[in-house]
Protein backbone atom coordinates (compact mmCIF):
# COMPACT_ATOMS: atom_id res chain seq x y z
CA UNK A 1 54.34 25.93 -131.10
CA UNK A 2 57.99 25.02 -129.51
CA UNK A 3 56.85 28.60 -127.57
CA UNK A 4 53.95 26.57 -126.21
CA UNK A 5 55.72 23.64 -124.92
CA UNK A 6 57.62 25.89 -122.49
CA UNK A 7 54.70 27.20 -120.35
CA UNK A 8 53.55 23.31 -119.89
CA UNK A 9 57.08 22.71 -118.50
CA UNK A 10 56.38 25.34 -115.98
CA UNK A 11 53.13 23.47 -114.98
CA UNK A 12 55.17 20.72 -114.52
CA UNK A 13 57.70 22.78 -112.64
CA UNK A 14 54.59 24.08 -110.71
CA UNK A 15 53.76 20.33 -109.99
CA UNK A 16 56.84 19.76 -108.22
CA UNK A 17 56.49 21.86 -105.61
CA UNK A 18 53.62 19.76 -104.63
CA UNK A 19 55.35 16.93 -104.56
CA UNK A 20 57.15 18.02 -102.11
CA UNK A 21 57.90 15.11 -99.80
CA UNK A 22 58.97 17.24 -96.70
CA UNK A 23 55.07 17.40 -96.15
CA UNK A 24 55.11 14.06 -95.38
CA UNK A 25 56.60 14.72 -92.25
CA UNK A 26 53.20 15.18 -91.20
CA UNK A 27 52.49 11.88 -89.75
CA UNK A 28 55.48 12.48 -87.55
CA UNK A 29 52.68 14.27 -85.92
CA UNK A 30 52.14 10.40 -84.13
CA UNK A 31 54.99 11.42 -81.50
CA UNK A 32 51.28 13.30 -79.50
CA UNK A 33 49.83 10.01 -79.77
CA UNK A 34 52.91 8.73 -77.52
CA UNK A 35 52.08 11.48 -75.31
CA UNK A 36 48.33 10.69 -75.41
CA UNK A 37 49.63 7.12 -74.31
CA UNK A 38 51.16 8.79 -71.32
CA UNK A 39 48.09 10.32 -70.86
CA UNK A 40 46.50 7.23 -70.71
CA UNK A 41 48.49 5.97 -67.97
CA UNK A 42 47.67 9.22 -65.92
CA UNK A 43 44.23 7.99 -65.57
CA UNK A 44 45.26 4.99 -64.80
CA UNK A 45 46.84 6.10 -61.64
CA UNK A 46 43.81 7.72 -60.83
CA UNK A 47 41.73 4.81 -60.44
CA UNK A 48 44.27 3.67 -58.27
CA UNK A 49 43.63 6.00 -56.15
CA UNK A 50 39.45 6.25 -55.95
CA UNK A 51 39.87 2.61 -55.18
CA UNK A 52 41.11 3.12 -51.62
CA UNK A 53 38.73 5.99 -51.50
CA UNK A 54 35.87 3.62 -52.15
CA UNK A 55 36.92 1.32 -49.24
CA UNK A 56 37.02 3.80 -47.04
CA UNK A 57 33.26 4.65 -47.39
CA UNK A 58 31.66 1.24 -47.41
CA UNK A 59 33.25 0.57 -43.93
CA UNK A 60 31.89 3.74 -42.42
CA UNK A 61 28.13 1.98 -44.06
CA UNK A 62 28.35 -0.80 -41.31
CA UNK A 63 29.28 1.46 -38.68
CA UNK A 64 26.15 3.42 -39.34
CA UNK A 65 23.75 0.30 -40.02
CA UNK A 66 25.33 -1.44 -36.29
CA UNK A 67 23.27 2.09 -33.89
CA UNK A 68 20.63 1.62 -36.79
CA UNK A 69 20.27 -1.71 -35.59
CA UNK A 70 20.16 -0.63 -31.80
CA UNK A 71 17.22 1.32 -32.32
CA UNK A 72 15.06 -1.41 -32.42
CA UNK A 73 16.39 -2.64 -29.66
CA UNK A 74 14.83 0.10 -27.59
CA UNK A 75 11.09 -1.11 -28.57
CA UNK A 76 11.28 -3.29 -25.71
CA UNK A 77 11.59 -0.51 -24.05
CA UNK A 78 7.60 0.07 -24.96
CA UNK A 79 7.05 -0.96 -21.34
CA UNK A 80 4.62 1.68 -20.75
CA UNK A 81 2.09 -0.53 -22.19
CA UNK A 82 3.16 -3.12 -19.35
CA UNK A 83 3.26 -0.63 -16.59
CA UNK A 84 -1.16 -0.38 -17.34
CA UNK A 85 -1.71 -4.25 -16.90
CA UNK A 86 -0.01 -4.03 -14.06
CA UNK A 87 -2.68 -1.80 -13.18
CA UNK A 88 -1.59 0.75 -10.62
CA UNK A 89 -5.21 2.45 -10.95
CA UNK A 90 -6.96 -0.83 -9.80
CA UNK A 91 -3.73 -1.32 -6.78
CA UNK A 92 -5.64 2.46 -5.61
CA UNK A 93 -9.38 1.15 -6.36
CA UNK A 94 -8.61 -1.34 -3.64
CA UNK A 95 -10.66 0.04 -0.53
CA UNK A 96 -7.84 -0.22 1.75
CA UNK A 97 -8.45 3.36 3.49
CA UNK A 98 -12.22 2.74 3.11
CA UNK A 99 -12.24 -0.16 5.82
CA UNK A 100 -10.42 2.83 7.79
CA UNK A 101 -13.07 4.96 7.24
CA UNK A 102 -15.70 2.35 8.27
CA UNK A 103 -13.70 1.45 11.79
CA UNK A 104 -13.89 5.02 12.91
CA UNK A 105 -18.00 5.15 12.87
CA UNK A 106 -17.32 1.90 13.96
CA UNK A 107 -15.62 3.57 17.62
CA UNK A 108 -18.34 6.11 17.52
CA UNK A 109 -21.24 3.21 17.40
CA UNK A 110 -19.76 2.78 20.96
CA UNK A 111 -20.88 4.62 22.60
CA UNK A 112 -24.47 4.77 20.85
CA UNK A 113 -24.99 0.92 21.77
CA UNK A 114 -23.29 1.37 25.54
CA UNK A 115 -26.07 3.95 26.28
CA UNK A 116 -29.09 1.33 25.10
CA UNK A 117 -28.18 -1.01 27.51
CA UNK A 118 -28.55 1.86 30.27
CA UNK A 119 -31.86 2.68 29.43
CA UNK A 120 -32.55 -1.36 29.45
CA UNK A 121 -31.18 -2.14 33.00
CA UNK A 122 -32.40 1.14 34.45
CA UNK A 123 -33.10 -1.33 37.72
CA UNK A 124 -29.25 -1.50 38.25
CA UNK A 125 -28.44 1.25 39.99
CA UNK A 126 -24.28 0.90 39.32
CA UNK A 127 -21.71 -1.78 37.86
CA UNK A 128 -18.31 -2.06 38.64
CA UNK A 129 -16.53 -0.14 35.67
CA UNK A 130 -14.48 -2.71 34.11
CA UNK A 131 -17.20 -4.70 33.81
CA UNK A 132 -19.06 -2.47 32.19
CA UNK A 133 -16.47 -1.34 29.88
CA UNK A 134 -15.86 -5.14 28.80
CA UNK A 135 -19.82 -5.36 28.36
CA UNK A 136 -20.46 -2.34 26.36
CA UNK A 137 -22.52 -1.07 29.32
CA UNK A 138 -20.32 1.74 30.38
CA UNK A 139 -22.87 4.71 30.28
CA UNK A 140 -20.93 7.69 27.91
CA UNK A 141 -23.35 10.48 28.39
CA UNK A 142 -22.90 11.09 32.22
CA UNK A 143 -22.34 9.01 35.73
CA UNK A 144 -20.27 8.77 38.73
CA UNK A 145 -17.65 6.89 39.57
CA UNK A 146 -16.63 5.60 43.10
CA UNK A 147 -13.22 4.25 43.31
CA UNK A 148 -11.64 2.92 46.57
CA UNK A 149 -8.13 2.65 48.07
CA UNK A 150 -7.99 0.97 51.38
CA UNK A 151 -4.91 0.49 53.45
CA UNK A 152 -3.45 -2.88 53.75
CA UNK A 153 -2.83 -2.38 57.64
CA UNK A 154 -4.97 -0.52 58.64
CA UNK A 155 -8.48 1.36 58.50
CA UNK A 156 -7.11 4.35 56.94
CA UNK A 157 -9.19 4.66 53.39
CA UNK A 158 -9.73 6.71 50.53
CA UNK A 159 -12.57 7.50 48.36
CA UNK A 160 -12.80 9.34 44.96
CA UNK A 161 -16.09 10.56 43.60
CA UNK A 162 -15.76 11.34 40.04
CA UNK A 163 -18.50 12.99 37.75
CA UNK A 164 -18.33 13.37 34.14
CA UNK A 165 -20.17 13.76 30.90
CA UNK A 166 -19.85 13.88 26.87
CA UNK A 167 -17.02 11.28 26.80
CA UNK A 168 -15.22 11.62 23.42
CA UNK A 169 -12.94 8.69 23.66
CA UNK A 170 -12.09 5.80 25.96
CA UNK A 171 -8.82 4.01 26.17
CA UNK A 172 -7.74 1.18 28.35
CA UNK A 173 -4.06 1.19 29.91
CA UNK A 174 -2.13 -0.46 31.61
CA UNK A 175 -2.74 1.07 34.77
CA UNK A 176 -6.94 1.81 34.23
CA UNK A 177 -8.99 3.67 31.94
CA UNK A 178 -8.04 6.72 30.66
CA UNK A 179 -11.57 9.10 29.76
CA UNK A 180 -11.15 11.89 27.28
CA UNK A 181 -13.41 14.23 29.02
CA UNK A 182 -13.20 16.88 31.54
CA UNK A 183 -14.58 15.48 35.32
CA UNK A 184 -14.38 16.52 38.29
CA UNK A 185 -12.97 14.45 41.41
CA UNK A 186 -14.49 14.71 44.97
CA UNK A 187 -11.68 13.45 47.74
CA UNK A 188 -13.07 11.88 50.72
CA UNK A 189 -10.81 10.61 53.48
CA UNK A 190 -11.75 7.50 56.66
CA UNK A 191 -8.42 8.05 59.95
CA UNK A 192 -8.70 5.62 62.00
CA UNK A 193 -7.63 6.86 65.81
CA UNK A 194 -4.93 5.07 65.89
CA UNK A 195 -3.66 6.55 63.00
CA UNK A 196 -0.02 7.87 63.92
CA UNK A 197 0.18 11.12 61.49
CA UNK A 198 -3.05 12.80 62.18
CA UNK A 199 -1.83 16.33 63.02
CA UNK A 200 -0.01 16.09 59.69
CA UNK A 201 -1.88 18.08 56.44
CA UNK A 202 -3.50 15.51 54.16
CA UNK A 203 -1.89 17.18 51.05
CA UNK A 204 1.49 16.48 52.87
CA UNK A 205 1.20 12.71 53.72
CA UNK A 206 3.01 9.67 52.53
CA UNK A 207 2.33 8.30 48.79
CA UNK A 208 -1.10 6.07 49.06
CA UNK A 209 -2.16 7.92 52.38
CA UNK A 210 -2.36 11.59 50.95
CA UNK A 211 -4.81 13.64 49.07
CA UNK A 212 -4.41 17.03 47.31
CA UNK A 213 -6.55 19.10 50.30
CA UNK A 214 -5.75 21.11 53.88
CA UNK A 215 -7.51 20.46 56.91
CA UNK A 216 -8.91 24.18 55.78
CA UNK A 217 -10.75 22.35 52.69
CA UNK A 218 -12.43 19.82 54.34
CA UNK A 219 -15.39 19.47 55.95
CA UNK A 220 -14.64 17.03 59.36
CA UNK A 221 -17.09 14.62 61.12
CA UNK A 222 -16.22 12.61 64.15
CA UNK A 223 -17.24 9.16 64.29
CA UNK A 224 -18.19 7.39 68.04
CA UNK A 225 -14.89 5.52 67.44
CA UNK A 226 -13.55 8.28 67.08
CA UNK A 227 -12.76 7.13 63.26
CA UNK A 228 -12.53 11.09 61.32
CA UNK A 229 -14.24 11.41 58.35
CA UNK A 230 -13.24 13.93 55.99
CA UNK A 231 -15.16 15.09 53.13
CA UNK A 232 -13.69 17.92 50.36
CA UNK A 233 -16.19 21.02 50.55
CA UNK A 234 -15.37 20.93 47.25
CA UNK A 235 -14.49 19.11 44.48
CA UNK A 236 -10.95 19.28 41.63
CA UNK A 237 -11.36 19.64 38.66
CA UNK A 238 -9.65 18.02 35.63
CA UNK A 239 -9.96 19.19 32.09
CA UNK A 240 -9.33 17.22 28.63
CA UNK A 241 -9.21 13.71 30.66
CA UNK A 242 -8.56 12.01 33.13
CA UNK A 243 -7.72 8.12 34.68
CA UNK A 244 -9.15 5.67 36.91
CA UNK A 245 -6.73 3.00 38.28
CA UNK A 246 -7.63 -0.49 38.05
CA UNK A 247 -8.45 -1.78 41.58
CA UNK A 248 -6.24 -4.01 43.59
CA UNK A 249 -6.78 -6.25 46.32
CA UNK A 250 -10.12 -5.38 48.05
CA UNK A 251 -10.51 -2.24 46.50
CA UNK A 252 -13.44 -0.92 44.10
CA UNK A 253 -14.27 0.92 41.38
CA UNK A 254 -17.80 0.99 40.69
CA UNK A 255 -20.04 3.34 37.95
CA UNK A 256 -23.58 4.64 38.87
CA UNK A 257 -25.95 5.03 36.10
CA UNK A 258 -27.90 8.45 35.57
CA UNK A 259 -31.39 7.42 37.09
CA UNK A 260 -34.15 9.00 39.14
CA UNK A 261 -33.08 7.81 41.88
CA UNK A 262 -29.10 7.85 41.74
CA UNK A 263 -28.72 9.89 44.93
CA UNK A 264 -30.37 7.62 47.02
CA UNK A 265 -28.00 4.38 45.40
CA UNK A 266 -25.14 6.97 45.91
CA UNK A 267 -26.15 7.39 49.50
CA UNK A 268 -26.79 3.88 50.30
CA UNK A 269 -23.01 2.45 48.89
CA UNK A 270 -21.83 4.86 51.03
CA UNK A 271 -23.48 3.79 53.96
CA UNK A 272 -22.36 0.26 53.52
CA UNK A 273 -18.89 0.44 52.69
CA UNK A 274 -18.46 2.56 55.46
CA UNK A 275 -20.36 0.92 57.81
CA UNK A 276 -19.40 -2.87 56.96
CA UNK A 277 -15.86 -2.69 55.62
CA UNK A 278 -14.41 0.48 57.29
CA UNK A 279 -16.45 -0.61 61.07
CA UNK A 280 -17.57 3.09 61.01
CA UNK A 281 -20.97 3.34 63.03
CA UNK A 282 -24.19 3.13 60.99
CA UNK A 283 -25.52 6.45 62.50
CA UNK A 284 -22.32 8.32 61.50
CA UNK A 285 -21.84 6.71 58.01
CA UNK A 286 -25.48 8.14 57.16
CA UNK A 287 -24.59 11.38 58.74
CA UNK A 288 -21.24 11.55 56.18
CA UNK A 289 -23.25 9.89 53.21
CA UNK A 290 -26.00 12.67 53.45
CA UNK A 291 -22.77 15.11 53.50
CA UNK A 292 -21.18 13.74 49.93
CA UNK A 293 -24.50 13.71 48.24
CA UNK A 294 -24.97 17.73 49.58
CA UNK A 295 -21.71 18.35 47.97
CA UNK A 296 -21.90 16.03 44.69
CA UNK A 297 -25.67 18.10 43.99
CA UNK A 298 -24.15 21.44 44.46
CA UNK A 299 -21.33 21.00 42.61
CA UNK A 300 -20.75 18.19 40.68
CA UNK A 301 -24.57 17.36 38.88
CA UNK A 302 -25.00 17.52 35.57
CA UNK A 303 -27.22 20.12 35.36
CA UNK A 304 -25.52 23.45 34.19
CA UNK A 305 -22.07 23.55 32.19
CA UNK A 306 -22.44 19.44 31.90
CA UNK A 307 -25.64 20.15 29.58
């Protein structure tokens, strides 16, 4: 039995062992749980540092929301819808060219109402132009004119004899009235004998005593005062326009309506002016009035190219 007592010593020799107390060193094992309080304060230091990181982006926010806040700013810049009320469309319905348009038939209505009164007064034989041209009696489809320029010391005279037809356009100047029309322009000329320059070519006389003709051009009749008339065998001729002065002093300038009997009014001016204001002899002034009216048929009626 004493031989079975010795193996339970053993056990309890085996039991020692486990008591070992070095094992208990173990919880020294708490020395990483310093370290994991070190750890701790690593984190800690991190914070530290997102904080500034998270200043940093909510003052960039503002700068972004202050252009965000610009924008609608610009939606008073939706002044297109103001630019239609103030209605540029209606500004170019205003018929401000469309008066325009109604003045010109206006101009050419002229014309049509100067030619009734012709027809109208066909007992008046001829008016003196201005007149006419004031009165909206100035005939535009054809006439003659008869202008005068007399010499202020003498009996020396000229007349012009223009014809024309189809007159576009009319304009008064400062000097007369300017036709837009082609005409042509019949020079006759009243010397006196006394009349100092008489050898002297008419084309090459003084200003206000010349006219554009030789002594070759002109047909010449001698008055019994010896006063020369001289009549152009034929006429100038001006194309696109041309301009009759504005009398002065006792000069004329009178228009002669187309009638059936035009020649004959033509005729008898002639004979009168002649006769009563430049003293030429009755007899003679017929003789040189038959002579223009010869010349004004043949060349200047308005039969042919004026129709």
């Amino acid at each position: 039995m004493a031989t079975i007592k010795k193996p339970a010593a053993k056990k309890a020799a085996a039991k020692k062992p486990a008591a070992k107390k070095p094992a208990a060193k173990k919880p020294a094992v708490k020395k990483p749980a310093a370290k994991a309080t070190s750890a701790k304060k690593a984190p800690a230091k991190k914070a530290a540092v997102k904080k500034p990181a998270a200043k940093k982006a909510p003052a960039k926010k503002p700068a972004v929301k202050k252009p965000a806040a610009k924008a609608p700013a610009k939606k008073p810049a939706a002044k297109a819808p103001a630019k239609k009320p103030a209605a540029k469309a209606p500004a170019k319905k205003a018929p401000v060219k469309k008066p325009e348009v109604k003045a010109v038939p206006v101009k050419k209505a002229e014309p049509e109402q100067a030619v009734q009164p012709v027809e109208v007064v066909s007992d008046v034989p001829f008016r003196n132009l201005f007149d006419a041209y004031n009165q909206g009696k100035l005939p535009f489809n054809q006439g003659y004119i008869v202008s005068s320029f007399f010499s202020a010391t003498s009996l020396y005279s000229i007349y012009e004899v223009v014809s024309y037809a189809g007159i576009k356009e009319i304009f008064l100047t400062e000097t007369g009235l300017q036709f837009v029309t082609g005409g042509k322009k019949l020079y006759i000329l009243l010397e006196p004998d006394t009349y100092h320059f008489k050898f002297q070519e008419p084309v090459s006389r003084a200003e206000g005593e010349k006219i554009p003709k030789r002594f070759n051009e002109l047909d010449e009749i001698i008055a019994k005062n010896q006063t020369k008339i001289y009549i152009a065998k034929e006429p100038n001729e001006s194309f696109g326009s041309f301009t009759v002065l504005k009398p002065t002093e006792n000069n004329f300038a009178m228009v002669f309506y187309q009638m059936p009997k035009m020649y004959e009014a033509l005729a008898e001016f002639f004979v009168e002016t002649f006769n009563r204001q430049r003293k030429v002899p009755e007899h003679d002034a017929k003789a040189a009035a038959i002579k223009i009216i010869e010349v004004l048929k043949k060349y200047m009626s308005f039969e042919g190219q004026y129709k």
